[in-house]
C-alpha atoms as a PDB file:
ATOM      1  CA  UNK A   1      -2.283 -21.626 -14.419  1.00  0.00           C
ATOM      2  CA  UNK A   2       1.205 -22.831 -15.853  1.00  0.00           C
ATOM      3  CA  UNK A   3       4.372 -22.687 -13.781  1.00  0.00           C
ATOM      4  CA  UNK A   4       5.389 -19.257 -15.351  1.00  0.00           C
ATOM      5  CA  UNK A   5       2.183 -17.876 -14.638  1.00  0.00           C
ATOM      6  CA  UNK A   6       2.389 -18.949 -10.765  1.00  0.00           C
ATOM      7  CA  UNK A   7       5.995 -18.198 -10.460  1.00  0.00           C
ATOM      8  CA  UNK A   8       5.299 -14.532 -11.801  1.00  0.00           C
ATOM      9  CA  UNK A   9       1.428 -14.162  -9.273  1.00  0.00           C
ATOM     10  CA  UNK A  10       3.723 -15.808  -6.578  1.00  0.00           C
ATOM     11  CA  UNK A  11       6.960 -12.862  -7.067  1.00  0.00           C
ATOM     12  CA  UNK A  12       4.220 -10.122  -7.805  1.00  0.00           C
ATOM     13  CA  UNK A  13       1.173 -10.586  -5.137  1.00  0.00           C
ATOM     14  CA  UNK A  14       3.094 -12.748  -2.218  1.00  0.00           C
ATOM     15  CA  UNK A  15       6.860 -11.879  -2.609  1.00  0.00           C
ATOM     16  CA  UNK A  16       6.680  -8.183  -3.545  1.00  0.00           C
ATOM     17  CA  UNK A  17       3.820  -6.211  -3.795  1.00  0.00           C
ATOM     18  CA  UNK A  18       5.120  -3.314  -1.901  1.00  0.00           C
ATOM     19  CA  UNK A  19       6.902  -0.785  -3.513  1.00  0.00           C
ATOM     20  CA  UNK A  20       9.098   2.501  -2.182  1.00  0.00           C
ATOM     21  CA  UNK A  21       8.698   5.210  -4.492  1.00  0.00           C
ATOM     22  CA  UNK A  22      10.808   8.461  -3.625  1.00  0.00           C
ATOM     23  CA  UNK A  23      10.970  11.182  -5.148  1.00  0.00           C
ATOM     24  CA  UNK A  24      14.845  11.800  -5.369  1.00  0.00           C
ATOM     25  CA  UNK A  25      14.610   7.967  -7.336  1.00  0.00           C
ATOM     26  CA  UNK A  26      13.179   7.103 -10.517  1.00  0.00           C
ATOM     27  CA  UNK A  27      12.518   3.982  -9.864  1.00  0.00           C
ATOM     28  CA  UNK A  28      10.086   2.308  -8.035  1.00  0.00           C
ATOM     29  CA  UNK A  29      12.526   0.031  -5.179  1.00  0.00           C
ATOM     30  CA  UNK A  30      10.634  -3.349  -4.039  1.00  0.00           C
ATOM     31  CA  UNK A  31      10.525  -3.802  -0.305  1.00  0.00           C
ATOM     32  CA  UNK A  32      12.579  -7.259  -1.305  1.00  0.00           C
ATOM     33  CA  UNK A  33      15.854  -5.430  -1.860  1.00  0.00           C
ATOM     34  CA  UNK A  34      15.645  -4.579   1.874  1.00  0.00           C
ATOM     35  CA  UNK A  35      13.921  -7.911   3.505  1.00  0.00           C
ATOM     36  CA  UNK A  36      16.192  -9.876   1.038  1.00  0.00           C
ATOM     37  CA  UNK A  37      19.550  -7.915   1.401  1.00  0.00           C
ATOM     38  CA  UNK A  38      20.469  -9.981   4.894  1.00  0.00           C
ATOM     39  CA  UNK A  39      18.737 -13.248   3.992  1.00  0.00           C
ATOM     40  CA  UNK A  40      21.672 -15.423   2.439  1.00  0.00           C
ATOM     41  CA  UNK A  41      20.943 -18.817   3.378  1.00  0.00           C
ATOM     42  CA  UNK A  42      17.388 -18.216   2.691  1.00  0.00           C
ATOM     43  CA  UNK A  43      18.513 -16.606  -0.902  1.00  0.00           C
ATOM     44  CA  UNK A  44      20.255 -20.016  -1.235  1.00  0.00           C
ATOM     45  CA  UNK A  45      17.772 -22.554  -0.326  1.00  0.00           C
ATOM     46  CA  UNK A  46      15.065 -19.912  -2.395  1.00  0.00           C
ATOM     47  CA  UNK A  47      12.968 -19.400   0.661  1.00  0.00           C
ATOM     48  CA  UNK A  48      11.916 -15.569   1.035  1.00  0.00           C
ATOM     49  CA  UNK A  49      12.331 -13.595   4.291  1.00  0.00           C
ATOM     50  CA  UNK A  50       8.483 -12.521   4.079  1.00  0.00           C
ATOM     51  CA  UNK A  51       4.808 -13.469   2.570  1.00  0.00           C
ATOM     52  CA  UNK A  52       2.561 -10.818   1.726  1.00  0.00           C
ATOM     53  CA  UNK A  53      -1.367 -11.326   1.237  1.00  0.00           C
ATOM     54  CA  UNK A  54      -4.077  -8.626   1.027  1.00  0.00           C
ATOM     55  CA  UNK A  55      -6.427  -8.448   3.791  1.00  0.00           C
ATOM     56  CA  UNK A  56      -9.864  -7.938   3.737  1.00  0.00           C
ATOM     57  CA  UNK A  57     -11.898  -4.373   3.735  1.00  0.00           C
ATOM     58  CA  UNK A  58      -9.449  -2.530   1.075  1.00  0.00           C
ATOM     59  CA  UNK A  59     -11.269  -0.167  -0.504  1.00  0.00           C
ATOM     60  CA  UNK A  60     -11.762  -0.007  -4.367  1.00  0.00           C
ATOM     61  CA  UNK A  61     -14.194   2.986  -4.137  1.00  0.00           C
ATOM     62  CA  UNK A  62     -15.936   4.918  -1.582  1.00  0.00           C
ATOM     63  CA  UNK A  63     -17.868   8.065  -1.375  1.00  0.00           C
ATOM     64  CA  UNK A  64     -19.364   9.630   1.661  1.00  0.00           C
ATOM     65  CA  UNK A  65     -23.269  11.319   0.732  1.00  0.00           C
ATOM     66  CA  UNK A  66     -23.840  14.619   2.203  1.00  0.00           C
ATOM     67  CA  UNK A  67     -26.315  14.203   4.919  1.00  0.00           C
ATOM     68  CA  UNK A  68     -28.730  17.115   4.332  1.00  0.00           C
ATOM     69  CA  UNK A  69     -32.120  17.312   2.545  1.00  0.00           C
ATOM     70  CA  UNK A  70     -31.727  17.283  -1.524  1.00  0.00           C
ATOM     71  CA  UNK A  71     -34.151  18.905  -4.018  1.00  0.00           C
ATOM     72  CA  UNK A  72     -33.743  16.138  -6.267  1.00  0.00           C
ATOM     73  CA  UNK A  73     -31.697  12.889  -7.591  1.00  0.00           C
ATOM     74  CA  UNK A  74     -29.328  15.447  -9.780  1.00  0.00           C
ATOM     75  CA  UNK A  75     -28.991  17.539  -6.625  1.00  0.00           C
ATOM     76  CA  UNK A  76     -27.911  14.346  -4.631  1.00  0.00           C
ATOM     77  CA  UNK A  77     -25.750  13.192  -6.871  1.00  0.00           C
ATOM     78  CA  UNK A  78     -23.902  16.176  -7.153  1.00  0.00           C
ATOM     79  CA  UNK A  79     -22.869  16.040  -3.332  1.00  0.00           C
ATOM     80  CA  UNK A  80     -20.915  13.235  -2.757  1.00  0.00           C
ATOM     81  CA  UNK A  81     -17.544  13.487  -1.802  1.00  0.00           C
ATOM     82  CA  UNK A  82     -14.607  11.072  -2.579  1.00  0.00           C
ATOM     83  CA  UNK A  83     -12.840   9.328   0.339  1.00  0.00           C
ATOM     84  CA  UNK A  84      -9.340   8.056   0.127  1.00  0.00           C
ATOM     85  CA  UNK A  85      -8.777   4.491  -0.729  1.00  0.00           C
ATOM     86  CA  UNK A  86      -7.149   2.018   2.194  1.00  0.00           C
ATOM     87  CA  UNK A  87      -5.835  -1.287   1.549  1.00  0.00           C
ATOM     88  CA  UNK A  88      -3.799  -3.485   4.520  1.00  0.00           C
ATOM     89  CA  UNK A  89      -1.170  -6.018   3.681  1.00  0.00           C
ATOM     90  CA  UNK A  90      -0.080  -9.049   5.704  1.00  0.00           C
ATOM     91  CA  UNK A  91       3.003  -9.942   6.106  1.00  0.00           C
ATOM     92  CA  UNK A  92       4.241 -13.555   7.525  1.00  0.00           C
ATOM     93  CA  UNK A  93       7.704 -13.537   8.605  1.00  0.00           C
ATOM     94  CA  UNK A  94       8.498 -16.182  10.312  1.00  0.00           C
ATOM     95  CA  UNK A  95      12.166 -16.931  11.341  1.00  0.00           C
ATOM     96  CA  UNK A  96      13.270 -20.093   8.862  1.00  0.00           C
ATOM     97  CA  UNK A  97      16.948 -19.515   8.035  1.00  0.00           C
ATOM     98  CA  UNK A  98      19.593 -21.210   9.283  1.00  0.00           C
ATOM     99  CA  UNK A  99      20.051 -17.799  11.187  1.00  0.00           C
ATOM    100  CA  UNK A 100      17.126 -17.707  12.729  1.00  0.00           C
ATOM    101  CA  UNK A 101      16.095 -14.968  15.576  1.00  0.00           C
ATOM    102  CA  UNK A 102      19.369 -13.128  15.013  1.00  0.00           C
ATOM    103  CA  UNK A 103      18.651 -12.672  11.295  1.00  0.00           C
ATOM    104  CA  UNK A 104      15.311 -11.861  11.587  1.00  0.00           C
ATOM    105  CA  UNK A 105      15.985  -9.250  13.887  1.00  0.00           C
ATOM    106  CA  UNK A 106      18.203  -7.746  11.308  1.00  0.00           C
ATOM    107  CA  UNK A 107      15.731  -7.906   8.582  1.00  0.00           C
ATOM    108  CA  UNK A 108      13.046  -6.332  10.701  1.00  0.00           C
ATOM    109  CA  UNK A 109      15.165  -3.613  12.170  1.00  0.00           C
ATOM    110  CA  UNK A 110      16.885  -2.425   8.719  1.00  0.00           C
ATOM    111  CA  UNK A 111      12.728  -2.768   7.250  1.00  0.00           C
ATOM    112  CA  UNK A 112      12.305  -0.331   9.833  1.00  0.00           C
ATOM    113  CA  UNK A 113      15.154   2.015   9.524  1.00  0.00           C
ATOM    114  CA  UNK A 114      14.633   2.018   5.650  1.00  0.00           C
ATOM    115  CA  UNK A 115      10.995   3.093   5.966  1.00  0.00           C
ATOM    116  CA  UNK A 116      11.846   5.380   8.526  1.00  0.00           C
ATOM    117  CA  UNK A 117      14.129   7.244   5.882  1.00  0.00           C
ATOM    118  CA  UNK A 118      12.166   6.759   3.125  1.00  0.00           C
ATOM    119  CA  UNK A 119       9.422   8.289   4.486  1.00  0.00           C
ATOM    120  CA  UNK A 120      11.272  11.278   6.159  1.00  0.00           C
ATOM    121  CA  UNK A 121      12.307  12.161   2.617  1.00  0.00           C
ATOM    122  CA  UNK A 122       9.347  12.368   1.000  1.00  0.00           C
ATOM    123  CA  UNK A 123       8.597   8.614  -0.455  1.00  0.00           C
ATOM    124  CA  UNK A 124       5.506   7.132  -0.776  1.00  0.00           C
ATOM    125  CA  UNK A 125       4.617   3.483  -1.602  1.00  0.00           C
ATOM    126  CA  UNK A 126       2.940   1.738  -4.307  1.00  0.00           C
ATOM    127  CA  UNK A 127       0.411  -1.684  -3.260  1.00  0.00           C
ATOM    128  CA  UNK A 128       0.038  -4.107  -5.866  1.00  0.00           C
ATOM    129  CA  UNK A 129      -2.871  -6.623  -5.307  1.00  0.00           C
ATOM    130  CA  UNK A 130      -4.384  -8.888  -7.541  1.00  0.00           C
ATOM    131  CA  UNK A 131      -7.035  -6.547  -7.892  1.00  0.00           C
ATOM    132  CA  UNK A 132      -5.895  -3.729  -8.167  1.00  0.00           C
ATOM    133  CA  UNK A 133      -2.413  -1.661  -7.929  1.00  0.00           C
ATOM    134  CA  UNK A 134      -2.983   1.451  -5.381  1.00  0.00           C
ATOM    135  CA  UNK A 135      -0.357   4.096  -6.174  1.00  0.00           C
ATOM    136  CA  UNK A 136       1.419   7.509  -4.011  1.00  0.00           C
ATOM    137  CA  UNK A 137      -0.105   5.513  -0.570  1.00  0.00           C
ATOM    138  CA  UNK A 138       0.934   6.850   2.444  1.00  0.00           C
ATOM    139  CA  UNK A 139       1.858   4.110   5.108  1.00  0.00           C
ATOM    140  CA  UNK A 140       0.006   5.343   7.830  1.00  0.00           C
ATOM    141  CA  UNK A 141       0.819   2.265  10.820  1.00  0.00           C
ATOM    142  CA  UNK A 142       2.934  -0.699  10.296  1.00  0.00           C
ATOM    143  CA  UNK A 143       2.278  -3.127  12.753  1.00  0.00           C
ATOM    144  CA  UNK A 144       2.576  -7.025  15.363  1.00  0.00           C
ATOM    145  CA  UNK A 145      -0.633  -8.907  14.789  1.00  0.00           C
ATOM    146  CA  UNK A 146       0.514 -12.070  15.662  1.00  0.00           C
ATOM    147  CA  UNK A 147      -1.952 -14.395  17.525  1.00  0.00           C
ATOM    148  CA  UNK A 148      -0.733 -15.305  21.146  1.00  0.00           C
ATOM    149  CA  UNK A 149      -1.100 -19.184  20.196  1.00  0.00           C
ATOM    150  CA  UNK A 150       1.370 -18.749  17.316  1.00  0.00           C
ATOM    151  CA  UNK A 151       4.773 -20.730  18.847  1.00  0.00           C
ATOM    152  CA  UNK A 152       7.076 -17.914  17.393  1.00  0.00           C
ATOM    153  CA  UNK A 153       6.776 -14.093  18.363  1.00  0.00           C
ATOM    154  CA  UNK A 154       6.359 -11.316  16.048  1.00  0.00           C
ATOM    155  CA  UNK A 155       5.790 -13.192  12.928  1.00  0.00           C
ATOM    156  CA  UNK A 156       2.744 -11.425  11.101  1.00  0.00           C
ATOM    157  CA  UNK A 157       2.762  -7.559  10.812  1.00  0.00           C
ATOM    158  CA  UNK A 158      -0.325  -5.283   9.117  1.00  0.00           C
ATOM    159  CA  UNK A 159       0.820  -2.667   6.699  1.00  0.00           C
ATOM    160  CA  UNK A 160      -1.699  -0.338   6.601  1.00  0.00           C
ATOM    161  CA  UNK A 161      -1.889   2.423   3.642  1.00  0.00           C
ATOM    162  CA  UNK A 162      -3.545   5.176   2.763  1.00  0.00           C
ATOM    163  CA  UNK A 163      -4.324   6.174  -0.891  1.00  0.00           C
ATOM    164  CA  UNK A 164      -4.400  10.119  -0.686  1.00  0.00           C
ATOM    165  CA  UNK A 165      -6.792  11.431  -3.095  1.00  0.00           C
ATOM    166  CA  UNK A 166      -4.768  14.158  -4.521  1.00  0.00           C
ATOM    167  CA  UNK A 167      -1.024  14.323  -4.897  1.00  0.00           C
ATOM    168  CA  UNK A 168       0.834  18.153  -5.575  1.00  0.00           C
ATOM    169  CA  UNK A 169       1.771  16.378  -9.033  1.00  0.00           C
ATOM    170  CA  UNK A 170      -1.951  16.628 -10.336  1.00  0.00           C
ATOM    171  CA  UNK A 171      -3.444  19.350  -8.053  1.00  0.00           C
ATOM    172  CA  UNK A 172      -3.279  21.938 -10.600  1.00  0.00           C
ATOM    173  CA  UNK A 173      -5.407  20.233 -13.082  1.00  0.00           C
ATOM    174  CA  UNK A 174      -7.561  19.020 -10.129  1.00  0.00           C
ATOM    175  CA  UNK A 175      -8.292  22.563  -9.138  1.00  0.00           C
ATOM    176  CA  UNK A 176      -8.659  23.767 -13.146  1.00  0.00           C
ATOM    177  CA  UNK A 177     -11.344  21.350 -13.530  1.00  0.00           C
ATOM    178  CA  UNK A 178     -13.342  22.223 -10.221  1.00  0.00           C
ATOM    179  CA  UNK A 179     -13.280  25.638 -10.969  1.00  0.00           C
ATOM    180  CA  UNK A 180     -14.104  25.023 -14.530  1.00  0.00           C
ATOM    181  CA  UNK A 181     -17.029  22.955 -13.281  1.00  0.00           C
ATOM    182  CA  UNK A 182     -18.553  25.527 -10.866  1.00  0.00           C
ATOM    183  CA  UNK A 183     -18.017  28.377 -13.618  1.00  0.00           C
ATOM    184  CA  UNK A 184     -19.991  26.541 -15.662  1.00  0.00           C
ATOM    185  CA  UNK A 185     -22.553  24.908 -13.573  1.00  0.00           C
ATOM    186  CA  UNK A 186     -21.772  21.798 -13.951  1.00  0.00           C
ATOM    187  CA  UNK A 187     -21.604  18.404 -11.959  1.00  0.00           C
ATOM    188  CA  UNK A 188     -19.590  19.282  -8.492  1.00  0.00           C
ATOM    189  CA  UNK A 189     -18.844  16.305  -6.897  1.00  0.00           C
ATOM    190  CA  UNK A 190     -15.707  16.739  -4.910  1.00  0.00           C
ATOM    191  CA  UNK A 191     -13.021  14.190  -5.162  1.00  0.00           C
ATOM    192  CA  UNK A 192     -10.284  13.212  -7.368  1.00  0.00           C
ATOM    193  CA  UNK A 193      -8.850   9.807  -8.216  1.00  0.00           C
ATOM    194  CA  UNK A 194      -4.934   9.639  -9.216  1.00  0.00           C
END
């Protein structure tokens, strides 16, 4: 991979894969405006406040199988039900400015505050990975994870995130098809992908 190419995986997957997206916005804001906004000396010495990495178990797909007797395969197939997507995100912040504690603090406490807001007003966040970008997740528990034989406290925090599977944007067409489908007795599977 050339330079450009790992400068642009490195800013997309590790720097900022998080995104808020709010309704009263139109445009997506990366989670780097806010971890960035009190990191000066790290700005200057291009160091980032925070690493981001996908962990493992993220769902691409799942379906649950309903869990009664079926007639047949085209029977069986028709009961499935889509679950909502999860992925988790780690994220190492360990402190490395010339601040130190005191700006770390800041940068965790204003994360905080912002995503408090954000999500009081309706916002919802888009995960990029390298496999796959998850979009209107919910941000269901953000949290310390850091191993007690790591020298600095509170470095590494889970993001967890839930991928709803229907947003109010598409739920009319959602519930058009459906109906459409049982109407005409067609596949039912419930479930709907964004």
């Amino acid at each position: 991979m050339s330079s450009v190419g790992q400068t642009i995986f490195k800013l997309a997957y590790e720097i900022s894969p998080i995104f808020l997206v709010n309704p009263l916005i139109p445009i997506p804001v990366p989670l780097t405006t806010i971890t960035e906004a009190l990191d000066f000396p790290g700005v200057k010495n291009n160091e980032f406040f925070a690493h981001f990495k996908p962990l493992p178990n993220s769902t691409l797909q799942e379906w649950q199988v309903a869990e009664y007797p079926f007639a047949n395969r085209t029977i069986a197939a028709n009961a499935v039900i889509q679950m909502p997507l999860k992925i988790s995100m780690l994220m190492a912040c360990p402190a490395q400015t010339d601040g130190g504690y005191i700006i770390k603090q800041a940068q965790i406490s204003a994360i905080k505050y912002a995503i408090d807001l954000h999500i009081q007003n309706g916002g919802v966040f888009t995960v990029i990975t390298p496999a796959f970008t998850y979009t209107n997740c919910l941000l269901t528990s953000l949290r310390d994870i850091t191993p007690p034989s790591e020298k600095q406290a509170q470095i590494m925090y889970q993001w967890d995130f839930v991928q709803p599977l229907i947003t109010s944007s598409n739920l009319s067409a959602v519930v058009g098809s459906f109906m459409q489908n049982i109407e005409s007795g067609g596949q039912t599977a419930v479930g709907w992908t964004q």
